[in-house]
PDB file of N, CA and C in Angstrom:
ATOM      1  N   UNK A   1      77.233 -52.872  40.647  1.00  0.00           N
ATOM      2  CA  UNK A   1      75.888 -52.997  41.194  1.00  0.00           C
ATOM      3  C   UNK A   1      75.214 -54.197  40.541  1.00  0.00           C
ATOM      4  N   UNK A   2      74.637 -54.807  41.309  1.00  0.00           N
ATOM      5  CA  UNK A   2      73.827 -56.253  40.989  1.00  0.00           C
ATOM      6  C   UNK A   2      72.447 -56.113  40.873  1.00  0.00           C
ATOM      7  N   UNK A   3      71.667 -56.481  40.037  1.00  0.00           N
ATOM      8  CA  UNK A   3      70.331 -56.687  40.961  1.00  0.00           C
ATOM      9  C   UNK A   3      69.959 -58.040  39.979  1.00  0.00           C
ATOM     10  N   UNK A   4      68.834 -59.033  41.496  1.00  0.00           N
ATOM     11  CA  UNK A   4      69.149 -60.152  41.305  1.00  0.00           C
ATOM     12  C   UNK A   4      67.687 -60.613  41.890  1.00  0.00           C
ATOM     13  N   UNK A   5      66.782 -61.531  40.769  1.00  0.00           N
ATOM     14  CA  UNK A   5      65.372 -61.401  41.100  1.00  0.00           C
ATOM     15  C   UNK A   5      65.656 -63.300  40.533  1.00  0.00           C
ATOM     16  N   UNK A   6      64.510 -63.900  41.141  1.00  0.00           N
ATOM     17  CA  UNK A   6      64.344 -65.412  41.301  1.00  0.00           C
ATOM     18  C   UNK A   6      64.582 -66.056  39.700  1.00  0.00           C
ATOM     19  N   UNK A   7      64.318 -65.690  38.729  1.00  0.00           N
ATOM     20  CA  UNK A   7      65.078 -65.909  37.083  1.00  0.00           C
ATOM     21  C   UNK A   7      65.404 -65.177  36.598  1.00  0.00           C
ATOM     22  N   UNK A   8      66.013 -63.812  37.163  1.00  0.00           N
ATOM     23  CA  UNK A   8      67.139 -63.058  36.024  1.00  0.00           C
ATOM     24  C   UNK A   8      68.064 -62.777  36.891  1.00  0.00           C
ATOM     25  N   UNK A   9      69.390 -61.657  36.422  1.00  0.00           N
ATOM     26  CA  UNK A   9      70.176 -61.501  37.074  1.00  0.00           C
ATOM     27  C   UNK A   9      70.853 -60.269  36.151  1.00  0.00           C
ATOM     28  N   UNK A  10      70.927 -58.992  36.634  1.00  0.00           N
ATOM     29  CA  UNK A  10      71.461 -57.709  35.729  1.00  0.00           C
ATOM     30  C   UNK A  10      72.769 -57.606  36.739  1.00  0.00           C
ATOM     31  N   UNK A  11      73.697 -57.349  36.149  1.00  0.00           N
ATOM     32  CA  UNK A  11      75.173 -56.573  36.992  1.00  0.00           C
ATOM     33  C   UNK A  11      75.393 -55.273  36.156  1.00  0.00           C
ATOM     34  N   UNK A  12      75.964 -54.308  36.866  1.00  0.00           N
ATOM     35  CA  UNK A  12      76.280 -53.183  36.288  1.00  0.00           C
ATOM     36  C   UNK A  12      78.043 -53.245  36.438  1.00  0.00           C
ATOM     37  N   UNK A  13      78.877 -53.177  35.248  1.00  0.00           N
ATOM     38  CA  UNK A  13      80.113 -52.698  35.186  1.00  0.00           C
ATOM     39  C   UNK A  13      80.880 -51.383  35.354  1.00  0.00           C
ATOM     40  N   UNK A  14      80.443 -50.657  36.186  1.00  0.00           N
ATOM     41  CA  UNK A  14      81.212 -49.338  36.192  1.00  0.00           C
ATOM     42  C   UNK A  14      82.389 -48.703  35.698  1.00  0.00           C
ATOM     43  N   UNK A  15      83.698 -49.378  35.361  1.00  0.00           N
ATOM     44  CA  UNK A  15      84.452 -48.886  34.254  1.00  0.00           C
ATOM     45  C   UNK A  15      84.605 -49.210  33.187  1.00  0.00           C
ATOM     46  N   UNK A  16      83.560 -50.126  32.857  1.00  0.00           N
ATOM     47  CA  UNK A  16      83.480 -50.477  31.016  1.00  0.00           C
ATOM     48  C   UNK A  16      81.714 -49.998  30.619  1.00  0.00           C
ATOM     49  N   UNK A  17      81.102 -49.518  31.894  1.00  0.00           N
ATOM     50  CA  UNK A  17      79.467 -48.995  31.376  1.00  0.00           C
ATOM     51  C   UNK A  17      79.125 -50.073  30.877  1.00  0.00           C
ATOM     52  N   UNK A  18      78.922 -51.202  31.438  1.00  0.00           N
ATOM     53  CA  UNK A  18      78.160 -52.481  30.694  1.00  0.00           C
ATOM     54  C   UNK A  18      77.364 -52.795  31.705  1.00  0.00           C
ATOM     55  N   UNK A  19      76.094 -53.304  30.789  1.00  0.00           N
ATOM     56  CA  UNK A  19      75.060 -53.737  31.443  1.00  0.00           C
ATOM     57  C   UNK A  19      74.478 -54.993  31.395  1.00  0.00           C
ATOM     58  N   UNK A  20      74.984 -56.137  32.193  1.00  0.00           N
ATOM     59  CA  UNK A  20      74.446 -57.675  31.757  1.00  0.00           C
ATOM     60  C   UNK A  20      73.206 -58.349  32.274  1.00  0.00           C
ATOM     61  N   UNK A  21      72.513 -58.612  30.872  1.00  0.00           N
ATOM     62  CA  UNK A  21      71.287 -58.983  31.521  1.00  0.00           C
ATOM     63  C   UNK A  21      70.895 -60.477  31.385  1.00  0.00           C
ATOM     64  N   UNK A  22      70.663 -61.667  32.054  1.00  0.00           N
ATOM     65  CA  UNK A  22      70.427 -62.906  31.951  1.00  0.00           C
ATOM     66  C   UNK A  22      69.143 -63.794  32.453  1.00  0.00           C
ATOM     67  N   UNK A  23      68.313 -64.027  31.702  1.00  0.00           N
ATOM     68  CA  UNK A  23      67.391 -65.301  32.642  1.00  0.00           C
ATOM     69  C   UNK A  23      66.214 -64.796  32.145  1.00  0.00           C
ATOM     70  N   UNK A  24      65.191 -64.780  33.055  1.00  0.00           N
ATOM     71  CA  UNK A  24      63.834 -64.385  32.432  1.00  0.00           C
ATOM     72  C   UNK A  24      63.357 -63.191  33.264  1.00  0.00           C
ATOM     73  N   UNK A  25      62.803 -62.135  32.715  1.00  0.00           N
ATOM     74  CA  UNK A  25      62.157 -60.856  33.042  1.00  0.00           C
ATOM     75  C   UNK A  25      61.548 -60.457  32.856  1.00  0.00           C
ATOM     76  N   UNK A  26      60.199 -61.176  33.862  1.00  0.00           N
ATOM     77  CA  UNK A  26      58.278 -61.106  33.811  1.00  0.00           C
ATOM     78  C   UNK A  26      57.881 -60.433  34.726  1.00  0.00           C
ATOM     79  N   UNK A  27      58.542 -59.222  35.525  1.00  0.00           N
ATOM     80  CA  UNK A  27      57.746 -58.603  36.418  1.00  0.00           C
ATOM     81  C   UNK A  27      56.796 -57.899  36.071  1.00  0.00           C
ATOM     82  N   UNK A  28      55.656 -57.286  36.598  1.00  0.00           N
ATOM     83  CA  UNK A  28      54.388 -56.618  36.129  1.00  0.00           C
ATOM     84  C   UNK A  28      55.041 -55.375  36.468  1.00  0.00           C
ATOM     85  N   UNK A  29      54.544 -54.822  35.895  1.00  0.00           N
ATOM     86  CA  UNK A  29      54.365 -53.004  35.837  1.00  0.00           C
ATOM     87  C   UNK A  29      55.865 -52.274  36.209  1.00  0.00           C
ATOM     88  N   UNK A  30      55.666 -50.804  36.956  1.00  0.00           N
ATOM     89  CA  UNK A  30      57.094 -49.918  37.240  1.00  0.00           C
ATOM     90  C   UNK A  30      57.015 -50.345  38.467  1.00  0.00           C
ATOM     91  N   UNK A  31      56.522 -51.234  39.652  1.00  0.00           N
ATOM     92  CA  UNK A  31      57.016 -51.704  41.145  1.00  0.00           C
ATOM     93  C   UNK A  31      57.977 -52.369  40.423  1.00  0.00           C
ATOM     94  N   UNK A  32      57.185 -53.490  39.641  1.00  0.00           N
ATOM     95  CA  UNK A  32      58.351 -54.847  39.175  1.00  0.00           C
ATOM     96  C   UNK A  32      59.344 -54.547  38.866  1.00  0.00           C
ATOM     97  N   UNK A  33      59.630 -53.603  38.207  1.00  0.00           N
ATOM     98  CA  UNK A  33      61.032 -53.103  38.001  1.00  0.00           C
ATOM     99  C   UNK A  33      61.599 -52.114  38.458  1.00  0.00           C
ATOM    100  N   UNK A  34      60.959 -51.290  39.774  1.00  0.00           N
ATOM    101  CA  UNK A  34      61.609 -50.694  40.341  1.00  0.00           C
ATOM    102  C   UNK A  34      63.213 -50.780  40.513  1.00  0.00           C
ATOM    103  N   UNK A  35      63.497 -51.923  40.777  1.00  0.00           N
ATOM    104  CA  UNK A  35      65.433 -51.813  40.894  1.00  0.00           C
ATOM    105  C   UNK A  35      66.200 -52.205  39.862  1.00  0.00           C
ATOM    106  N   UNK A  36      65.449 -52.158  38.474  1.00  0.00           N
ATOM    107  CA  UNK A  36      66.115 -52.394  37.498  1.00  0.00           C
ATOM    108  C   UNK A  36      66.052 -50.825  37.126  1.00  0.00           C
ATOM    109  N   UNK A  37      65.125 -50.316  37.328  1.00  0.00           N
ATOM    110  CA  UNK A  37      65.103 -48.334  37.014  1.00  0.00           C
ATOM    111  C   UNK A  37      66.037 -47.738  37.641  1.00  0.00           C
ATOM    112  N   UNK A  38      66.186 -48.300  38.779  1.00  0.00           N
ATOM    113  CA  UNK A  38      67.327 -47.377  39.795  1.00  0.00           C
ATOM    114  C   UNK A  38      68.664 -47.823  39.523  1.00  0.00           C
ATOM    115  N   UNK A  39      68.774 -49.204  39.058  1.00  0.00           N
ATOM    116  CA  UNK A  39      69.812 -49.192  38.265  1.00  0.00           C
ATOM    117  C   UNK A  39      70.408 -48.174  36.622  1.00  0.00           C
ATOM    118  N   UNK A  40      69.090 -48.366  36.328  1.00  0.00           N
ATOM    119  CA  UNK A  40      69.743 -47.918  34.763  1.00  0.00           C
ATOM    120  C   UNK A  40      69.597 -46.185  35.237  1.00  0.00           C
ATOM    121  N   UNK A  41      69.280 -45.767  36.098  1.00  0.00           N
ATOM    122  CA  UNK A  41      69.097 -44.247  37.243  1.00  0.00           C
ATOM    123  C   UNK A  41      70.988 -44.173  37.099  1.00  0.00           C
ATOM    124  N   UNK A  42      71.420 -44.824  37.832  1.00  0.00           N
ATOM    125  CA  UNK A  42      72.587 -44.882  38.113  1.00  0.00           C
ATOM    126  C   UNK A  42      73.554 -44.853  37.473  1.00  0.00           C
ATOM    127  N   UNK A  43      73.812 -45.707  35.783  1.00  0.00           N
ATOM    128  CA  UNK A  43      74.063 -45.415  34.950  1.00  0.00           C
ATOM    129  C   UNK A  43      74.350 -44.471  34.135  1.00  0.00           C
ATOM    130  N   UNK A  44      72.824 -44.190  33.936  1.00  0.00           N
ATOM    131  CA  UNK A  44      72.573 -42.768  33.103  1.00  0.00           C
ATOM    132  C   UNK A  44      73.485 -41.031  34.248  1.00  0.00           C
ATOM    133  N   UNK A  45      73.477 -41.630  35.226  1.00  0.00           N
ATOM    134  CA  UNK A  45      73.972 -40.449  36.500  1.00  0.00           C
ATOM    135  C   UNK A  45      75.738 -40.192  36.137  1.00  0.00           C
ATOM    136  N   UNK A  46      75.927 -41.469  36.177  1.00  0.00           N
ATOM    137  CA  UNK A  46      77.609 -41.739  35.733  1.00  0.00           C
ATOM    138  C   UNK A  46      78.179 -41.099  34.309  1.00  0.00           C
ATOM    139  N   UNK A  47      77.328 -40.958  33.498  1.00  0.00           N
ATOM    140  CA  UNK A  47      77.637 -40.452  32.088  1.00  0.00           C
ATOM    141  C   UNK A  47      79.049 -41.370  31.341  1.00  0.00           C
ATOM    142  N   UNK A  48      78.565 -42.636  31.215  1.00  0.00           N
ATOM    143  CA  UNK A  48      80.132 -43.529  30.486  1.00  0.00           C
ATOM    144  C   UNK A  48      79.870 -43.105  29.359  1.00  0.00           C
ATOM    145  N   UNK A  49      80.659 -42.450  28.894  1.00  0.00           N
ATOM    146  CA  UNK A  49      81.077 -42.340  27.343  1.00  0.00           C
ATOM    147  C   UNK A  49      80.238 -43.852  26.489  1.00  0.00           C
ATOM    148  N   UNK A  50      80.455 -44.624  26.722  1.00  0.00           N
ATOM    149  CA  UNK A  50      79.562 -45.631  26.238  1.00  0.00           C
ATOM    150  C   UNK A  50      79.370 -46.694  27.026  1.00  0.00           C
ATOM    151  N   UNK A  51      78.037 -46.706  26.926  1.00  0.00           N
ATOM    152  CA  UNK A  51      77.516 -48.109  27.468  1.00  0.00           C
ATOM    153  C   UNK A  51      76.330 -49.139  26.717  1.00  0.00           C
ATOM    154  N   UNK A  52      76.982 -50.125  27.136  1.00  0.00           N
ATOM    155  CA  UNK A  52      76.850 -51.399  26.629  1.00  0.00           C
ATOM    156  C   UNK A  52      75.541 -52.038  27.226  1.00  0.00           C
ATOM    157  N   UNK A  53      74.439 -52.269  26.292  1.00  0.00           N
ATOM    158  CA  UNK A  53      73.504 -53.227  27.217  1.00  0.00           C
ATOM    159  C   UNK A  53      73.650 -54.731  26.557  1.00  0.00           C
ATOM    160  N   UNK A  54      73.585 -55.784  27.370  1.00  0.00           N
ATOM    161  CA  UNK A  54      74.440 -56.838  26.443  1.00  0.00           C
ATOM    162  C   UNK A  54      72.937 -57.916  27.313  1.00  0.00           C
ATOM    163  N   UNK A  55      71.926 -57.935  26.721  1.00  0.00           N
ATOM    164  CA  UNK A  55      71.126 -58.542  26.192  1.00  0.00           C
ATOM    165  C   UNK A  55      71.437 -60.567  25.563  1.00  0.00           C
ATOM    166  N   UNK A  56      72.267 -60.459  25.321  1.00  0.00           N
ATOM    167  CA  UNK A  56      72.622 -62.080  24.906  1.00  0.00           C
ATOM    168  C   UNK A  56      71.984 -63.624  24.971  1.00  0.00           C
ATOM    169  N   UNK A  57      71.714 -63.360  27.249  1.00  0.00           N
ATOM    170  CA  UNK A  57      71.501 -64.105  27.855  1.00  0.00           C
ATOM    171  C   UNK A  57      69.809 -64.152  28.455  1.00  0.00           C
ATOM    172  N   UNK A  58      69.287 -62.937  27.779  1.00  0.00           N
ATOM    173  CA  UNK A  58      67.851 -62.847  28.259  1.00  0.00           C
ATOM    174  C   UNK A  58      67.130 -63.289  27.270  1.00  0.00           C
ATOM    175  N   UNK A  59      66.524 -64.670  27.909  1.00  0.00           N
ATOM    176  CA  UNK A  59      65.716 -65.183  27.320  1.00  0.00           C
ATOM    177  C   UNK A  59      64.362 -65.132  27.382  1.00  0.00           C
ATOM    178  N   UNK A  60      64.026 -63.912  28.287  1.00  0.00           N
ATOM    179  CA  UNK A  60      62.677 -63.447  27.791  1.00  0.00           C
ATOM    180  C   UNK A  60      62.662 -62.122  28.703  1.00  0.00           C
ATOM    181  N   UNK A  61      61.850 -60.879  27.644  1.00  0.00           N
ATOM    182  CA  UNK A  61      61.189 -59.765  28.602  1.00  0.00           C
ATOM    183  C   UNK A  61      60.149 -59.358  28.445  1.00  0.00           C
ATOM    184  N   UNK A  62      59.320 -58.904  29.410  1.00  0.00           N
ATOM    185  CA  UNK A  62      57.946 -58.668  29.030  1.00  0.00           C
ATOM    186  C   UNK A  62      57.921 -57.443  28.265  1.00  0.00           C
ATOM    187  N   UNK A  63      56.459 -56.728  27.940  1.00  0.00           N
ATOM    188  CA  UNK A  63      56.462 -55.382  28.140  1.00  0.00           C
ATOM    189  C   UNK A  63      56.928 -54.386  28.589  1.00  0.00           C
ATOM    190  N   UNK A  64      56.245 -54.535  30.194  1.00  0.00           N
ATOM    191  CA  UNK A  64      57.016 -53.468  31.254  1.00  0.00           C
ATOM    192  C   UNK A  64      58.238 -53.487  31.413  1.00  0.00           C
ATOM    193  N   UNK A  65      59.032 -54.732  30.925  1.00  0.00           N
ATOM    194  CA  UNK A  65      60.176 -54.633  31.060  1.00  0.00           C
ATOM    195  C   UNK A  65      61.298 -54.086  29.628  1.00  0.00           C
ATOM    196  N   UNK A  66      60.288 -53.858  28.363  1.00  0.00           N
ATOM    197  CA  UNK A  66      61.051 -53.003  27.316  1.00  0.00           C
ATOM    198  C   UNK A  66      60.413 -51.262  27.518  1.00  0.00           C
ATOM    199  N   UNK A  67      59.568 -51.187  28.424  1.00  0.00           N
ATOM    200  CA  UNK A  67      59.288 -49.831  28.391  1.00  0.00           C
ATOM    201  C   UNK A  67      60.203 -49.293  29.450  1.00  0.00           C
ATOM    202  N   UNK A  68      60.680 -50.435  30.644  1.00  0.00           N
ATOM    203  CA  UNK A  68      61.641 -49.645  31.387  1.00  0.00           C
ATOM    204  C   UNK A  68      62.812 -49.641  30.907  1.00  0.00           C
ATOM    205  N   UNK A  69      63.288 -49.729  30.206  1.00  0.00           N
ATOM    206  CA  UNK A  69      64.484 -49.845  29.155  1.00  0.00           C
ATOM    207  C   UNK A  69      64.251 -49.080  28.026  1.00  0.00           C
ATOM    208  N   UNK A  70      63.072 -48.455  27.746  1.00  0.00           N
ATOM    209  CA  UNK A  70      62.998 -47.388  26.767  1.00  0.00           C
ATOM    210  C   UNK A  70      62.965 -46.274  27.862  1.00  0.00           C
ATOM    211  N   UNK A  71      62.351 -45.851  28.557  1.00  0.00           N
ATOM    212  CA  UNK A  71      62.390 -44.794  29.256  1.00  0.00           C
ATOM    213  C   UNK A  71      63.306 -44.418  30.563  1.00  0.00           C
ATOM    214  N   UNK A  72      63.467 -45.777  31.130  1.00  0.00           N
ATOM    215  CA  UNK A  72      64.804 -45.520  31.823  1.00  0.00           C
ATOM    216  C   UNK A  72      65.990 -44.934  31.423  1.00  0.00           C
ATOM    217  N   UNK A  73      66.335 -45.585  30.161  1.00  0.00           N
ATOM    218  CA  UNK A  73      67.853 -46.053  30.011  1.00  0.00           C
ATOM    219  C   UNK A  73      67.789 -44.882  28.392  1.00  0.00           C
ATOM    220  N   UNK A  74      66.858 -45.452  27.648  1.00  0.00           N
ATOM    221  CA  UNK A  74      67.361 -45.005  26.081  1.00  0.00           C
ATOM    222  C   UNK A  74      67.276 -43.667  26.132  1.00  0.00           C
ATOM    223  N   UNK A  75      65.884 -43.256  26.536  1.00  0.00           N
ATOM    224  CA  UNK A  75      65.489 -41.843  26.349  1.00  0.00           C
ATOM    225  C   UNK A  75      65.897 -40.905  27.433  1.00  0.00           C
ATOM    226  N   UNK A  76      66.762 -41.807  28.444  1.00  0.00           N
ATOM    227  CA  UNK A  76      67.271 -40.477  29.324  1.00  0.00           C
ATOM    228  C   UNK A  76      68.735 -40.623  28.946  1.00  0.00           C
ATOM    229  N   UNK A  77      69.604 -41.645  28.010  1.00  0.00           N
ATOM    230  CA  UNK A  77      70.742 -41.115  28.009  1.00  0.00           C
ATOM    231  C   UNK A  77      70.746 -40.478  26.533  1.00  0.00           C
ATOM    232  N   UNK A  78      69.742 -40.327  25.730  1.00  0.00           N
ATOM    233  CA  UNK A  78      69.610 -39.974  24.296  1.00  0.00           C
ATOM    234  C   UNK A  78      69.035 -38.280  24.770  1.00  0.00           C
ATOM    235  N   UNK A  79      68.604 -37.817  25.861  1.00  0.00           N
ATOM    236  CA  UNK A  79      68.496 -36.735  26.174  1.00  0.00           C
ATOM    237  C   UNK A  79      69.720 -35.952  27.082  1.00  0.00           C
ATOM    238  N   UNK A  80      70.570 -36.643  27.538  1.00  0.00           N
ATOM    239  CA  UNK A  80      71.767 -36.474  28.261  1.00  0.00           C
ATOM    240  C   UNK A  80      72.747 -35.938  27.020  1.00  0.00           C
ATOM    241  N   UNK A  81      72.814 -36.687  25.973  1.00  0.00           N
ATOM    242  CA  UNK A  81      73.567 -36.595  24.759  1.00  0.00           C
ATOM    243  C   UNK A  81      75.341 -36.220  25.137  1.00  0.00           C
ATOM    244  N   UNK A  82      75.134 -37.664  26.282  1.00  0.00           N
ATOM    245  CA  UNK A  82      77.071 -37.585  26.750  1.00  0.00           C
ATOM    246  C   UNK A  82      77.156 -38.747  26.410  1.00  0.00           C
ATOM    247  N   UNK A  83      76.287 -39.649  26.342  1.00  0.00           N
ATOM    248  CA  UNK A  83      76.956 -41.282  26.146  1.00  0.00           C
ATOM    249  C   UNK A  83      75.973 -41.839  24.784  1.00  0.00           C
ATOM    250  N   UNK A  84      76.897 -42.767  24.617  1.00  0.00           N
ATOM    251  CA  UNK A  84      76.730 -43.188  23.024  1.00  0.00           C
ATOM    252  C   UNK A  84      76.197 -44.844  23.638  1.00  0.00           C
ATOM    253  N   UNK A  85      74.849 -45.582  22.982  1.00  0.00           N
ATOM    254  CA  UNK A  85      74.468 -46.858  23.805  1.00  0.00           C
ATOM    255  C   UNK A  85      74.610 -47.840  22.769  1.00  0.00           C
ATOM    256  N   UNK A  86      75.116 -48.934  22.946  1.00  0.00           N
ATOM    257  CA  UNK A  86      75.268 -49.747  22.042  1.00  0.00           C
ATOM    258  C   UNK A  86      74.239 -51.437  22.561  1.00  0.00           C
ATOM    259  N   UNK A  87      73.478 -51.704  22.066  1.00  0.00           N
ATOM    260  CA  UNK A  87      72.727 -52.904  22.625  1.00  0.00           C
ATOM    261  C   UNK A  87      73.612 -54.014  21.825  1.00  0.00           C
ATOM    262  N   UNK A  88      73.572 -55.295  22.641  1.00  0.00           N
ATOM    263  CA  UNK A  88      74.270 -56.689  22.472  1.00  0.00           C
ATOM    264  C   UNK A  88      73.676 -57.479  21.899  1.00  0.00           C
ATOM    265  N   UNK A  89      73.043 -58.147  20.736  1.00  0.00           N
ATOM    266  CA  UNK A  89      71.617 -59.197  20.957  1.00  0.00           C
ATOM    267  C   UNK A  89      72.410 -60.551  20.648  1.00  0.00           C
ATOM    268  N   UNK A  90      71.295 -61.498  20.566  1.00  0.00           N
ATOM    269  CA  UNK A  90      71.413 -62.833  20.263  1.00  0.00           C
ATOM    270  C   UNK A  90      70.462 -63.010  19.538  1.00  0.00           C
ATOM    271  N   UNK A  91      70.984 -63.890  18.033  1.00  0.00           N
ATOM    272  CA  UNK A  91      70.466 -64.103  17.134  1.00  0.00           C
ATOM    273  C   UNK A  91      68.801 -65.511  17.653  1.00  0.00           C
ATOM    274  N   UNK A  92      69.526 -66.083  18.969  1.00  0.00           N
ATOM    275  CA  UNK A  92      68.877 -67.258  19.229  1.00  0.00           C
ATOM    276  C   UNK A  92      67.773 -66.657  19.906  1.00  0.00           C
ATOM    277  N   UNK A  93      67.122 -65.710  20.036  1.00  0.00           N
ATOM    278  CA  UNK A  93      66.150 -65.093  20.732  1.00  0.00           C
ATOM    279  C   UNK A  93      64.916 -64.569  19.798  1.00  0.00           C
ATOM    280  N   UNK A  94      64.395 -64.839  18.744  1.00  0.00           N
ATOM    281  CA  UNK A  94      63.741 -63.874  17.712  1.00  0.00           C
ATOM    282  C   UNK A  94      62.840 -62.208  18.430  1.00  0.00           C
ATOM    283  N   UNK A  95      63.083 -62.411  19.868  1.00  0.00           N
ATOM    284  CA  UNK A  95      62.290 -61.349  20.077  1.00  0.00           C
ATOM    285  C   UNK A  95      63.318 -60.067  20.291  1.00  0.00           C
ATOM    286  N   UNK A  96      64.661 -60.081  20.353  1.00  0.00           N
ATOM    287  CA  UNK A  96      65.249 -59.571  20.359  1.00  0.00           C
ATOM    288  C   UNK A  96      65.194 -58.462  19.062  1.00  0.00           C
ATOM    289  N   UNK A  97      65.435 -58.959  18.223  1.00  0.00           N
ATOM    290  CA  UNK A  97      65.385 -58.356  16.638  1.00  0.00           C
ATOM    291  C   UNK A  97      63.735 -57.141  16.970  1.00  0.00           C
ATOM    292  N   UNK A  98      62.758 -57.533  17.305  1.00  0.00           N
ATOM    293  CA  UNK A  98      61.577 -56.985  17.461  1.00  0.00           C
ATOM    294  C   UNK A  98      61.590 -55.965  17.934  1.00  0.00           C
ATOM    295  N   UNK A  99      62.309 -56.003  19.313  1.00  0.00           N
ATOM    296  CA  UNK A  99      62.071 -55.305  20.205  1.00  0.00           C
ATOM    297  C   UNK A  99      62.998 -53.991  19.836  1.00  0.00           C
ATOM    298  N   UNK A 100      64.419 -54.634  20.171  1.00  0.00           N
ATOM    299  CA  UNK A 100      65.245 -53.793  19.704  1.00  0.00           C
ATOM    300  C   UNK A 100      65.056 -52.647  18.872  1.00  0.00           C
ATOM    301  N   UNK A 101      64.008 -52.984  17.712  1.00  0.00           N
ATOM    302  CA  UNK A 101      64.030 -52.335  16.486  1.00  0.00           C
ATOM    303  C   UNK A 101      63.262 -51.123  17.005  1.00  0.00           C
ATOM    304  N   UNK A 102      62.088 -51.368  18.007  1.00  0.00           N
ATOM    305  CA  UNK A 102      61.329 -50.266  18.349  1.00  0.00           C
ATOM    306  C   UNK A 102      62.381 -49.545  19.605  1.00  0.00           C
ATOM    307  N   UNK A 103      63.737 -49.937  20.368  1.00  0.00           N
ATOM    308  CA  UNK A 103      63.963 -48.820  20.681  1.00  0.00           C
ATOM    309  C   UNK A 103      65.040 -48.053  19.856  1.00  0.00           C
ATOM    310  N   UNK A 104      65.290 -48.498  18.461  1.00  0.00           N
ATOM    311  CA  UNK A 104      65.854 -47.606  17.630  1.00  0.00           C
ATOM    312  C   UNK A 104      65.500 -46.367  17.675  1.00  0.00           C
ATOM    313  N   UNK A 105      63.910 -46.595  17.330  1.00  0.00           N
ATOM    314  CA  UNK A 105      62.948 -45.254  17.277  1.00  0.00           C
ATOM    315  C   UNK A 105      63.025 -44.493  18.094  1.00  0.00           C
ATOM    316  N   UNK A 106      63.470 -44.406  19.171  1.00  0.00           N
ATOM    317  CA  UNK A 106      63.491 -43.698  20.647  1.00  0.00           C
ATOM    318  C   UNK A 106      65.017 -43.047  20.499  1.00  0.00           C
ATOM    319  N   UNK A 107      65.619 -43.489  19.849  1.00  0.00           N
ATOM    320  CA  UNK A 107      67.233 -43.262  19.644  1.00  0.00           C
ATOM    321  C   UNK A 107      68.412 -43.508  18.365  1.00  0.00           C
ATOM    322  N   UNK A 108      67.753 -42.731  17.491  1.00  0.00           N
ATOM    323  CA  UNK A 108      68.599 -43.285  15.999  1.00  0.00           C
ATOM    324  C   UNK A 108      69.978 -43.782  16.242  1.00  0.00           C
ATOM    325  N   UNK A 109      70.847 -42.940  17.086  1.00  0.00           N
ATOM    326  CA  UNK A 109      72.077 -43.284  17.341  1.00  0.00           C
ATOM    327  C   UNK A 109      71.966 -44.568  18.024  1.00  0.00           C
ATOM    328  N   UNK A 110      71.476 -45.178  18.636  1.00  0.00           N
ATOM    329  CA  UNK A 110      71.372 -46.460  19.161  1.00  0.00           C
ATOM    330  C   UNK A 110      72.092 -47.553  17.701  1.00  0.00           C
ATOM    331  N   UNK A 111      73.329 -48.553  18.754  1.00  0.00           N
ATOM    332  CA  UNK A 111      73.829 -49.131  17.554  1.00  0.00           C
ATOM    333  C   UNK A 111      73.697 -50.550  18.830  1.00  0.00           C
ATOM    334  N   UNK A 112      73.577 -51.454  17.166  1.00  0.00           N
ATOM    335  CA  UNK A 112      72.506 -53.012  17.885  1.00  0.00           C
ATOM    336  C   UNK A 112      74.003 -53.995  16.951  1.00  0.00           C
ATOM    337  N   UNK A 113      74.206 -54.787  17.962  1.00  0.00           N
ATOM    338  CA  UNK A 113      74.891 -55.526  17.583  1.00  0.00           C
ATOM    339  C   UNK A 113      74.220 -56.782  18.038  1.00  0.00           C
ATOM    340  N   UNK A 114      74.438 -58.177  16.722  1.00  0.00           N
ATOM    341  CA  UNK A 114      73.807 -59.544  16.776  1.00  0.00           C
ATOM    342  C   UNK A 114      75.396 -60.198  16.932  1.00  0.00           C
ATOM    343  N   UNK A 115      74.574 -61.140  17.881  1.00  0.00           N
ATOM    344  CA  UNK A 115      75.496 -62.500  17.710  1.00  0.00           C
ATOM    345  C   UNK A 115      75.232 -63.372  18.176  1.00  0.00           C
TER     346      UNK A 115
END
């Protein structure tokens, strides 16, 4: 599954549960990200033993777009308690480190890998 907006671009991997996210991601509110929710919907539905959000290539997200990624994705597969989530970062991003750190809080098991 793809979803594909005028500067970003997310694909979903279905037999490795990876989630690639690239470009910039400034939509306003839960419309704006309506099909990034129904993606990580879809995900969380599949139950992969682990999945990967691989962050690397996003060079920017707003707000609304770390709250739909806390409540989409973290806190419904950290309440599922079938899949184990591992986030991707890039050291070249400083907001990464930030952000990340607050959805630890949402998910101790959450494991953050830099590179």
């Amino acid at each position: 599954m793809e979803v594909t907006g005028e500067k970003y671009n997310i694909r979903y991997d279905s037999p490795t549960g990876t989630i690639v996210c690239g470009g910039i991601m400034d939509m306003r509110g839960k419309e704006g990200y309506k099909e990034v929710a129904e993606l990580f919907e879809k995900v969380v539905n599949e139950e992969p033993e682990t999945v990967t959000l691989d962050i690397r290539k996003l060079e920017f997200l707003n707000s609304s777009g770390i709250t739909t990624i806390g409540a989409k994705l973290v806190i419904r597969l950290r309440n599922k308690k079938v899949s184990k989530l591992v986030i991707r970062c890039s050291k070249a991003y400083p907001w990464h480190e930030k952000s990340v750190k607050g959805l630890t809080k949402l998910m101790p098991a959450l494991e953050v890998k830099f590179h």
